[in-house]
Each structure stands twice: as C-alpha cells, then as structure tokens.
Protein backbone atom coordinates (compact mmCIF):
# COMPACT_ATOMS: atom_id res chain seq x y z
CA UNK A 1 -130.79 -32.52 69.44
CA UNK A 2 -129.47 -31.19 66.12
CA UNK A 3 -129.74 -33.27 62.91
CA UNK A 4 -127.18 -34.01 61.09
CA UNK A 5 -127.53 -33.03 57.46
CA UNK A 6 -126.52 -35.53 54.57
CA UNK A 7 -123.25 -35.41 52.43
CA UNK A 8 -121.89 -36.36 49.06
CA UNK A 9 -118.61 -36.19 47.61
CA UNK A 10 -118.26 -34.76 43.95
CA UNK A 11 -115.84 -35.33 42.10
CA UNK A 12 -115.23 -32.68 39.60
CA UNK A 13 -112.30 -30.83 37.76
CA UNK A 14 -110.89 -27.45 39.08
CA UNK A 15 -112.81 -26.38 35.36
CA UNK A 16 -116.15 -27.93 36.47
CA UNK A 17 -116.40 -26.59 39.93
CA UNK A 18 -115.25 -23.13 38.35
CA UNK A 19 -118.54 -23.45 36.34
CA UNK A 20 -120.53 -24.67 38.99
CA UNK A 21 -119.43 -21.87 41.40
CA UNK A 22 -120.35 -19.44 38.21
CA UNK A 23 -123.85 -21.15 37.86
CA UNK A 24 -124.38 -21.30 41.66
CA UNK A 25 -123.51 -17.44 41.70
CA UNK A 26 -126.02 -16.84 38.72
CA UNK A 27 -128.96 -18.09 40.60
CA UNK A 28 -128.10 -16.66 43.74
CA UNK A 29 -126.97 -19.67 45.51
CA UNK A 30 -124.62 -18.05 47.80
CA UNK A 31 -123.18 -18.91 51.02
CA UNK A 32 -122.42 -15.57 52.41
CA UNK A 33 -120.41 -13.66 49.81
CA UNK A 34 -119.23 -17.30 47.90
CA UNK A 35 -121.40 -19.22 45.81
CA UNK A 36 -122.63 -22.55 47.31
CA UNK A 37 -122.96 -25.43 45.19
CA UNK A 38 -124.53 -27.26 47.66
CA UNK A 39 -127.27 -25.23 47.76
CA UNK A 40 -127.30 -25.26 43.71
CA UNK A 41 -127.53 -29.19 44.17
CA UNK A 42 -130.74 -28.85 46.58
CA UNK A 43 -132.40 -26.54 44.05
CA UNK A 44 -131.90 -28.82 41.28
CA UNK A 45 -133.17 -31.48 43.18
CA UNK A 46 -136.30 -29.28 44.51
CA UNK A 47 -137.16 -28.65 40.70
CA UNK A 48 -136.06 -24.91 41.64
CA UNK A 49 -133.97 -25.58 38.51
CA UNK A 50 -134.61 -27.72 35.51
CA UNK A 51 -132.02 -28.82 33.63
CA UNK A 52 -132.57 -29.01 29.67
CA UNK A 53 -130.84 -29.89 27.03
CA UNK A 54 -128.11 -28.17 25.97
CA UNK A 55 -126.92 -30.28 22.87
CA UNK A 56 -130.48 -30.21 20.29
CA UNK A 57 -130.33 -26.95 18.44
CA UNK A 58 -129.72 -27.39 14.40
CA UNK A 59 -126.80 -26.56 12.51
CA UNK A 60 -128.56 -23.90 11.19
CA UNK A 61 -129.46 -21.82 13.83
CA UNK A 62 -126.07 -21.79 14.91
CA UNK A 63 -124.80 -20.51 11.89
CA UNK A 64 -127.30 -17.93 11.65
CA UNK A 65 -126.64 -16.72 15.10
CA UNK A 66 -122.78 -16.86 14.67
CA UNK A 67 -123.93 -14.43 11.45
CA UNK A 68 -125.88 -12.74 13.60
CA UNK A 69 -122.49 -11.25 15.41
CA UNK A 70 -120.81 -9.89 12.49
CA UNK A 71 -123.82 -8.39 11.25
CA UNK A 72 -124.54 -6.58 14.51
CA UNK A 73 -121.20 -5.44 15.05
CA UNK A 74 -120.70 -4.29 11.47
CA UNK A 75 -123.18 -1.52 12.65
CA UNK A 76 -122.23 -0.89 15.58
CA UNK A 77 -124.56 -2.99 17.80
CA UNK A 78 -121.57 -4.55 19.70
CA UNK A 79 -122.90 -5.35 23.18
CA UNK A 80 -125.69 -6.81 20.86
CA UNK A 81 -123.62 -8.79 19.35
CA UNK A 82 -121.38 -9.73 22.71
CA UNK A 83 -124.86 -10.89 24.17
CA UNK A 84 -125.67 -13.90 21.21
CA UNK A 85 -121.83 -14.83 21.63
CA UNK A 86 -122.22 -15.14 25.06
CA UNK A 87 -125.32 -17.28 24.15
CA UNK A 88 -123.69 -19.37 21.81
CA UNK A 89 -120.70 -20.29 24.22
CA UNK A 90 -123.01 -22.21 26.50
CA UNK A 91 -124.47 -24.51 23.77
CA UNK A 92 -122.90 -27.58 23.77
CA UNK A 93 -123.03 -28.36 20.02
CA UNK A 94 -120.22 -25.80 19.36
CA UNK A 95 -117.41 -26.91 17.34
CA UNK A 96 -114.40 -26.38 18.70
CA UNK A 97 -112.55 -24.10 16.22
CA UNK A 98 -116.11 -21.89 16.16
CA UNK A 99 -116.04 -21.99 19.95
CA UNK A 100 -112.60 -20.58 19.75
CA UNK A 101 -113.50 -17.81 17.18
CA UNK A 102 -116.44 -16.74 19.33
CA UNK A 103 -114.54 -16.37 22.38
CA UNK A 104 -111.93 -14.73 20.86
CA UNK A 105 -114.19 -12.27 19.61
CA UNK A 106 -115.64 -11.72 23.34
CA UNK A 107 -111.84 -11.32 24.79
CA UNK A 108 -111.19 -8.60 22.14
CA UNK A 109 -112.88 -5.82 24.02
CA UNK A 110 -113.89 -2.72 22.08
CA UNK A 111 -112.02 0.33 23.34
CA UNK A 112 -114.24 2.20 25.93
CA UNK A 113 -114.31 5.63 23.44
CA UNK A 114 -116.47 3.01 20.62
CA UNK A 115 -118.45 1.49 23.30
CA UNK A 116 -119.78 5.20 24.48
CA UNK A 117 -120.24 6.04 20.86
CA UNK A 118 -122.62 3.05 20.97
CA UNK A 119 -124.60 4.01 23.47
CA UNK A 120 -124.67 7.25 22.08
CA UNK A 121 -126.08 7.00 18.85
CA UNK A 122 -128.40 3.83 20.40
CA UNK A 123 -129.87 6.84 22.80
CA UNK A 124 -129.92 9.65 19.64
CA UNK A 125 -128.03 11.57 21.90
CA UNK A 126 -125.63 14.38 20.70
CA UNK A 127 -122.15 14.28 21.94
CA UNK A 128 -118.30 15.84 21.14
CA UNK A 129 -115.76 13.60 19.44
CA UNK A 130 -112.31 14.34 19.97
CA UNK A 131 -109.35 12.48 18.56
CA UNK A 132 -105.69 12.93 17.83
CA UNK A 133 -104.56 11.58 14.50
CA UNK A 134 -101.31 10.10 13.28
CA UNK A 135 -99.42 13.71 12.80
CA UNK A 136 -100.75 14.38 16.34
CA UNK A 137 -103.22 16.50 14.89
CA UNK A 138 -106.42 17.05 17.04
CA UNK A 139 -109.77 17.21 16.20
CA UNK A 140 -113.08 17.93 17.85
CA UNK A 141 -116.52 17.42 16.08
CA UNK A 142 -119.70 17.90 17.49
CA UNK A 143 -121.61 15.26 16.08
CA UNK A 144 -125.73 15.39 16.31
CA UNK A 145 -126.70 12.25 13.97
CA UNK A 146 -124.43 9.69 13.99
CA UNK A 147 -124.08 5.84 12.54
CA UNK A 148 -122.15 3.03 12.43
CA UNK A 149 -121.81 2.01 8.65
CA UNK A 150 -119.69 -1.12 6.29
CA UNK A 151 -117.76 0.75 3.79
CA UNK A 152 -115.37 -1.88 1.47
CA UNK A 153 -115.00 -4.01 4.41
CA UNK A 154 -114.31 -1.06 6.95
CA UNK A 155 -116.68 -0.04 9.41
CA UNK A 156 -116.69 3.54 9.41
CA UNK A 157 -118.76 6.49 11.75
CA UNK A 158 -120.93 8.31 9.20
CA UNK A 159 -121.82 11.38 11.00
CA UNK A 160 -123.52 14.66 10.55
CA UNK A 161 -121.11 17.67 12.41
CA UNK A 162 -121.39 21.33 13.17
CA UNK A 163 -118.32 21.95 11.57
CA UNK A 164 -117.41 22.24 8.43
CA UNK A 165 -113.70 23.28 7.84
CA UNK A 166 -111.81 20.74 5.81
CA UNK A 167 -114.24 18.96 4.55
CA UNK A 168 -114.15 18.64 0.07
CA UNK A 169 -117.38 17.20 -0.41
CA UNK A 170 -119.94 19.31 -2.16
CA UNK A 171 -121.18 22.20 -0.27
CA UNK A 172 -124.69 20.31 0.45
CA UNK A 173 -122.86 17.79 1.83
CA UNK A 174 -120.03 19.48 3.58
CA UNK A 175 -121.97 18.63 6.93
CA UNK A 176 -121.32 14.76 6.69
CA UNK A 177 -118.26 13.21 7.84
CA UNK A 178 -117.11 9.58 7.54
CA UNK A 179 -114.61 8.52 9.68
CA UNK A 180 -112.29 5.00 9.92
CA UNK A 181 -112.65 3.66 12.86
CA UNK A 182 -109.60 1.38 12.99
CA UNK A 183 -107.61 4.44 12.33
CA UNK A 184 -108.84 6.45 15.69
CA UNK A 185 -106.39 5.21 18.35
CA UNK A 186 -107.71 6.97 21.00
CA UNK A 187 -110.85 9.27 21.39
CA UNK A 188 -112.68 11.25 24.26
CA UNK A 189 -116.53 11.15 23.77
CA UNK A 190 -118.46 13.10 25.77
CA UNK A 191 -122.73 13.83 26.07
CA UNK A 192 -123.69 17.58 24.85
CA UNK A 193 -127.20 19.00 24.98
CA UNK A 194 -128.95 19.84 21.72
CA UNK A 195 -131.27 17.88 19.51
CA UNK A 196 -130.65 14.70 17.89
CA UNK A 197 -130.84 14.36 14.60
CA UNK A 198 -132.78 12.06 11.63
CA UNK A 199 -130.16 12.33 9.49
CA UNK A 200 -127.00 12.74 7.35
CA UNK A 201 -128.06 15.90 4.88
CA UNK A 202 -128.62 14.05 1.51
CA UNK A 203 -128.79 15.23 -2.71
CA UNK A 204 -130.90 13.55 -4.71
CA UNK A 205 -128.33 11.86 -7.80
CA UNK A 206 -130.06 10.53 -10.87
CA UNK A 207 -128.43 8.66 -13.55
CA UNK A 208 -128.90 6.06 -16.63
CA UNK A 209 -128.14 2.82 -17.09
CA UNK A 210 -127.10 0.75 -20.36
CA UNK A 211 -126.95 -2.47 -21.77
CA UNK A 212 -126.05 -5.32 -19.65
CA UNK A 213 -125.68 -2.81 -16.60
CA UNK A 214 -129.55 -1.79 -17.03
CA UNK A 215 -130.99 -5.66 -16.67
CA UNK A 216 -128.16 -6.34 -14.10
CA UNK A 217 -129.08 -3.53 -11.74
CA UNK A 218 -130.39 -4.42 -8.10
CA UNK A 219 -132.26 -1.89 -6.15
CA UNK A 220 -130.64 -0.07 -3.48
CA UNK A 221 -132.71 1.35 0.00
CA UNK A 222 -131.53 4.50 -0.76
CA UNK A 223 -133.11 4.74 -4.22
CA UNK A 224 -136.14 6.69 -4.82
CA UNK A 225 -136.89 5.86 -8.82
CA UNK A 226 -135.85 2.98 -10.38
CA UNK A 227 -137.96 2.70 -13.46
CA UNK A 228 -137.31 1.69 -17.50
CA UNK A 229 -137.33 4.78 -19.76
CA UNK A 230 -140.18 4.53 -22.03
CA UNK A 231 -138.89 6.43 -24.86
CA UNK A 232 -135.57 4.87 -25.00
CA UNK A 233 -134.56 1.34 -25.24
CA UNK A 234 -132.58 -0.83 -22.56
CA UNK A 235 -132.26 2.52 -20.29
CA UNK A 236 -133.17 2.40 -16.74
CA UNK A 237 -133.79 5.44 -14.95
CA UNK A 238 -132.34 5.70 -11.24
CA UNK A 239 -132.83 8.34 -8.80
CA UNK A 240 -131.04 8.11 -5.16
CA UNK A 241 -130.55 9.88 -2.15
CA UNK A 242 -127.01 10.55 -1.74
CA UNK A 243 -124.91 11.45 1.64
CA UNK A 244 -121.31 11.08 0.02
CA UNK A 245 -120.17 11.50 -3.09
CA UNK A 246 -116.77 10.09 -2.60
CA UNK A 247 -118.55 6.62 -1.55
CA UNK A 248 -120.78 6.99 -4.71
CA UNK A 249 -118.47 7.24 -7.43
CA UNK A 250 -116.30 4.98 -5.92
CA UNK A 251 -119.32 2.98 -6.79
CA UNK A 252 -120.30 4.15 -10.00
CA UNK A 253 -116.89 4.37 -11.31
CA UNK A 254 -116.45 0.77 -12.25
CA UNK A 255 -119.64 1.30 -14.33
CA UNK A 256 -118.92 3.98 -16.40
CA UNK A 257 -119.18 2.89 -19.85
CA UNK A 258 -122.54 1.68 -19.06
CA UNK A 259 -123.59 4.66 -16.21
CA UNK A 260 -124.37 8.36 -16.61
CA UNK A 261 -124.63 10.81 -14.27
CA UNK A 262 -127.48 12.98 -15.51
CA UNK A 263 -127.97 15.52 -12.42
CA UNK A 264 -127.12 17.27 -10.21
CA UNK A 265 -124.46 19.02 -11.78
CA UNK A 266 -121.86 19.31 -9.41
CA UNK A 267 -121.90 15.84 -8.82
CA UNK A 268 -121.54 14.96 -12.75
CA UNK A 269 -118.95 17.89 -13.13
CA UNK A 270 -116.61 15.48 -10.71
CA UNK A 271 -117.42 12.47 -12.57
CA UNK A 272 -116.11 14.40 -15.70
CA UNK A 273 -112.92 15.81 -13.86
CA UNK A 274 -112.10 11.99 -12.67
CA UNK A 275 -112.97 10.89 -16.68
CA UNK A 276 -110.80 13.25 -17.44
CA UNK A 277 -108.06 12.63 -15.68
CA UNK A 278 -108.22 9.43 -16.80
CA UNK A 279 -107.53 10.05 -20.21
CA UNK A 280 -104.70 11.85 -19.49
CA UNK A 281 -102.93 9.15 -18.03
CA UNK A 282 -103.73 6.96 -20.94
CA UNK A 283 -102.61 9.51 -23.31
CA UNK A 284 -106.13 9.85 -24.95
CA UNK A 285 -107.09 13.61 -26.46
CA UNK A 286 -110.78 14.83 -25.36
C-alpha cells in the first residue's frame, strides 16, 4: 500500500514563485531538469536551510558597498563589482530608487572586448588590441602591462605597447599609451605569448612648490621625495615618478604661479613652450 504524501496550497505571485523557482534552482532542489519548490519547502523545514534575516544590516554598510561598485569598476574590476551588486539586490533594506540604480548598473553589460581586457590584465597576461576608430582608422597594439585607470572622470586603459609610431610623448615615454575607453566602439582582444610586464616605463619629475601651494600640497603614491627645502623658505621639494606627461601638466598647469618644474629638462622645456604660448595669446612680450 502506497502512502499518500501531504499537500499545501501556496499562494504566491507569478513574481514570488519566479524567485522561489530561482532559489529552489540555487540549492539544487530540482525535479528533473525544473526546480521543485516543494522540495525547497522540505529542506527548509529539515533545517537543510536556515532562513536569516535579510532586513538588519546598517545604513552604512550599504553605502559603503554601493561605493564599493564604482570604485571597483573605475579600475576595471567589473565582475568584482557585478558580484557586491548582485549582493546588494537581495538585501531587503534597499531603497527603492538605489535598488533601481544597482540593477541598472547590472543590465548595462560591459561589451565582451572590456570584459576580456579584464581578465587579461587580472591574469598579467599579454595580449593584441585591435580597434577601428571614428575615421575608420585601424589600430593594433600589442600591449604587455596594462591597467585600468580614472583620468578627469574617464576611465581610460593605460598601457605599455611594442609600438611606438604616433605616439608625442617624450621619447622615454613613447612606450605608454592611454586610451578612452568610451571612445573604442568595438575591439578584438586576443592572448599572445611573451612576458608580462610590472610596469608603464616611468621619468622621475621634480619640482618646487610656493606659498600657499607648498602648505596645501597632499602627497601623491607616485611621489618619491616630498620634503621642505632647508635653505629656502616656504619651498617644498617634490620628486615623482611620472608615466605621462600630458596627464601631468594637465595637473600642474593650474599651479603654475606657485609650481616649478626643475628637471628633467624635456619635461620643463614643454612646460615653457605651453607658458609660452600662453603669453602670446594674451599679448604679453617674454
């Protein structure tokens, strides 16, 4: 004689049985190939599965996880940063307009050309960028230190290359490129043997600063010196490595009454062009 088994009758939204199904299919509660949320029921009730709150984290930990996603994907840690919004969504002390930023953020799917550079550079493993640009130009680096980096706002791909041709920085620099990555439209990546890598090539810059600029002046990673000159007062010596100079005197430029360039040369020499230049337009004799 067979027994009968026993039966309830839920009563759930098309919404809530979706989830169910998805949580049944999670655990491996499957009937066959479909998930069974019978079985899900049964575990739950076995103590298979405890059920916790889901409503008891503090405001600030969700705002330093939501955080957490732009910083991650600023450099380029984007399945990172898809993980914590994945984790976010099933907290239940979202608000809605934040639940609605996160997920829009996990329906925008990076294009699969970024997501292999990802991987790439997460592995330190060389590969060949190709891209066509706006005049339908193509281009094809072969890129052997690569990283994802916040320029004004912009994420960029700061990476050391083979080749050379075209680019105007200095000629110790000439092996770095920095490229926009909103403005590729289409790339093919591909995995080439060779050896990764530590770095972009780098000078080292040193300058002064004066005044209000000198007590101002935060430390940066990339600086190696950063010390008050003994023999002359309010001037603060600052020596830093250096992988662009187009970034750095974008930098430096708003400073300039108060910041000198003291060496290398070449890198002063296009301060003084740009000062130059300057004057010109103002109608000032040098």
């Amino acid at each position: 004689m067979s027994r009968k088994g026993q039966s309830i009758t839920l009563s759930v939204t098309e919404r809530d049985k979706a989830e169910l199904e998805a949580i049944a299919r999670e655990f491996g509660m499957m009937w066959g190939e479909d998930p069974n949320i019978s079985k899900l029921i049964k575990a739950i009730a076995q103590r298979q599965l405890i059920i916790g709150k889901n409503n008891d984290w503090q405001e600030s930990r969700i705002r330093a996880l939501h955080r957490c996603i732009a910083a991650l994907t600023d450099i380029g840690q984007v399945e990172q940063a898809q993980i914590i919004a994945q984790l976010l969504l099933e907290r239940g002390e979202l608000s809605t307009p934040l639940r609605n930023e996160i997920q829009a953020f996990l329906d925008k799917t990076p294009p699969a050309w970024r997501v292999q550079i990802d991987r790439f550079i997460l592995r330190q493993q060389p590969f060949q960028l190709s891209y066509q640009d706006a005049a339908e130009r193509v281009f094809n680096f072969t890129v052997r230190y690569a990283k994802i980096t916040p320029h004004e706002k912009r994420e960029y791909l700061d990476c050391w290359c083979e080749e050379t041709a075209g680019n105007l920085d200095i000629p110790e620099l000439t092996h770095n490129w920095c490229f926009r990555l909103d403005r590729i439209l289409d790339a093919a990546v591909t995995q080439i043997d060779g050896e990764w890598r530590s770095q972009l090539d780098e000078i080292e810059v040193e300058m002064q600063l004066f005044n209000n600029l000198a007590f101002a002046y935060q430390a940066k990673p990339q600086d190696i010196f950063n010390e008050w000159l003994p023999d002359q007062q309010r001037v603060r010596r600052v020596v830093r490595h250096v992988s662009s100079t187009f970034w750095f005197i974008r930098e430096i430029m708003q400073y300039t009454p108060e910041c000198v360039i003291v060496s290398p040369e070449n890198v002063r020499s296009l301060i003084k062009e740009k000062l130059l230049i300057c004057c010109q337009n103002y109608d000032l004799n040098v």
